[in-house]
Protein backbone atom coordinates (compact mmCIF):
# COMPACT_ATOMS: atom_id res chain seq x y z
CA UNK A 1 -10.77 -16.82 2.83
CA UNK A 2 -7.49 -17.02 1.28
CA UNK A 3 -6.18 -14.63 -1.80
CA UNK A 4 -5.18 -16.19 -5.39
CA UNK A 5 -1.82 -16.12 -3.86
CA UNK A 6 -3.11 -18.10 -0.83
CA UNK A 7 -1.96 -15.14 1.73
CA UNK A 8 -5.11 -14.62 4.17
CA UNK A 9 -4.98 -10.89 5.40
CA UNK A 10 -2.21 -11.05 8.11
CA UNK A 11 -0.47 -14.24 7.25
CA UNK A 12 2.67 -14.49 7.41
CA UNK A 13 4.90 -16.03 4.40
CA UNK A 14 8.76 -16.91 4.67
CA UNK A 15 8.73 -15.37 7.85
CA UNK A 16 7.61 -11.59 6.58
CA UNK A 17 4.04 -9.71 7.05
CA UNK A 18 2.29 -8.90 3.41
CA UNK A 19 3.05 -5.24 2.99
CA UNK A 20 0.94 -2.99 1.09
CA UNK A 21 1.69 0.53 -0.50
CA UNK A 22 -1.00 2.97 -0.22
CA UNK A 23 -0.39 6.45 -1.84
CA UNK A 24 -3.58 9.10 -2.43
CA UNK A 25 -2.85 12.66 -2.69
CA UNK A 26 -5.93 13.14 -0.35
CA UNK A 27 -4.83 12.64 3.17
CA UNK A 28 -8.18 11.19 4.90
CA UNK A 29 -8.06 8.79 2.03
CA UNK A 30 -4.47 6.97 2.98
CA UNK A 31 -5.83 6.91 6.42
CA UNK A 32 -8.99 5.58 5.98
CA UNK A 33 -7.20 3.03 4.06
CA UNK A 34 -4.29 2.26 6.13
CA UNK A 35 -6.50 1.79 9.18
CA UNK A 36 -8.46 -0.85 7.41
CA UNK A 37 -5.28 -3.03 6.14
CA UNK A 38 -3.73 -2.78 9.25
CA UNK A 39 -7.06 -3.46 11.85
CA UNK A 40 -9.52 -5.38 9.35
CA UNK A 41 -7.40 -7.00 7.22
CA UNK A 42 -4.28 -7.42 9.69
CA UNK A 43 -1.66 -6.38 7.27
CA UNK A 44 1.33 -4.20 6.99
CA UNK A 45 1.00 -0.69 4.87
CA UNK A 46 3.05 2.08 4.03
CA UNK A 47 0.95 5.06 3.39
CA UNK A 48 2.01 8.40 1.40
CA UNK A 49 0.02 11.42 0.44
CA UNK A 50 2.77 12.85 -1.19
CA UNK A 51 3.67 10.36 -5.03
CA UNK A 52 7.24 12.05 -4.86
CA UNK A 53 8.04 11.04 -0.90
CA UNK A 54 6.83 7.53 -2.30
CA UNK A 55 9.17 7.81 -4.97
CA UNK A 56 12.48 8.77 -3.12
CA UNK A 57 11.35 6.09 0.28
CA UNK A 58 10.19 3.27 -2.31
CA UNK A 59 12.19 -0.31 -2.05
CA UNK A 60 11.50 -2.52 -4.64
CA UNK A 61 10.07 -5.78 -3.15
CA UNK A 62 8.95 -4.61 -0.19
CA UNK A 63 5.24 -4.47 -1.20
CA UNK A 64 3.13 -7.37 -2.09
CA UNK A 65 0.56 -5.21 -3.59
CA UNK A 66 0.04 -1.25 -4.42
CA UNK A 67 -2.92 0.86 -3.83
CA UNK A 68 -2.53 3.90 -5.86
CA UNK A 69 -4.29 7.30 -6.71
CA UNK A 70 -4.49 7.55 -10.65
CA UNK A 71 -5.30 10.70 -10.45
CA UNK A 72 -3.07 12.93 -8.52
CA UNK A 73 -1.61 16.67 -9.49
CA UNK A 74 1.83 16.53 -9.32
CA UNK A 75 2.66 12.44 -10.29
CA UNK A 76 0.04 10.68 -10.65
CA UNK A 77 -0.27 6.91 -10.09
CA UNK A 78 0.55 5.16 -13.52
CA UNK A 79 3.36 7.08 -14.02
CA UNK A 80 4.34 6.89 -10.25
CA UNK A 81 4.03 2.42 -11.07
């Protein structure tokens, strides 16, 4: 089934993978998650448990989509979007 921006997970548009930014301040949580995108959903991720790494290794327009912690001690994910 294709998204609203008619990517199916793992298609490939203009020649790049849909890459997805996954940042959780719990640990088990980005992998859990990054294990899914990348075997169920055959996509690309980034994943950080650290919002500040993020920060400093983020390039904008590398990510088609962001799955973010709201809630996170140090930065947490509105103010890290």
């Amino acid at each position: 089934m294709a998204s609203p921006g008619g990517i199916s997970g793992g298609e490939v548009k203009d020649g790049l993978k849909p890459t997805v930014l996954v940042v959780d301040d719990e640990e088990s949580i980005c992998k859990v998650l990054g294990r899914f995108l990348k075997q169920q959903m055959r996509l690309s991720c980034d994943t950080f448990s650290d919002p500040e790494e993020a920060l400093r290794t983020f390039d904008r327009g590398r990510y088609s989509a962001a799955i973010v912690d709201v809630r996170m001690p140090e930065l947490d994910g509105l103010e890290l979007m």
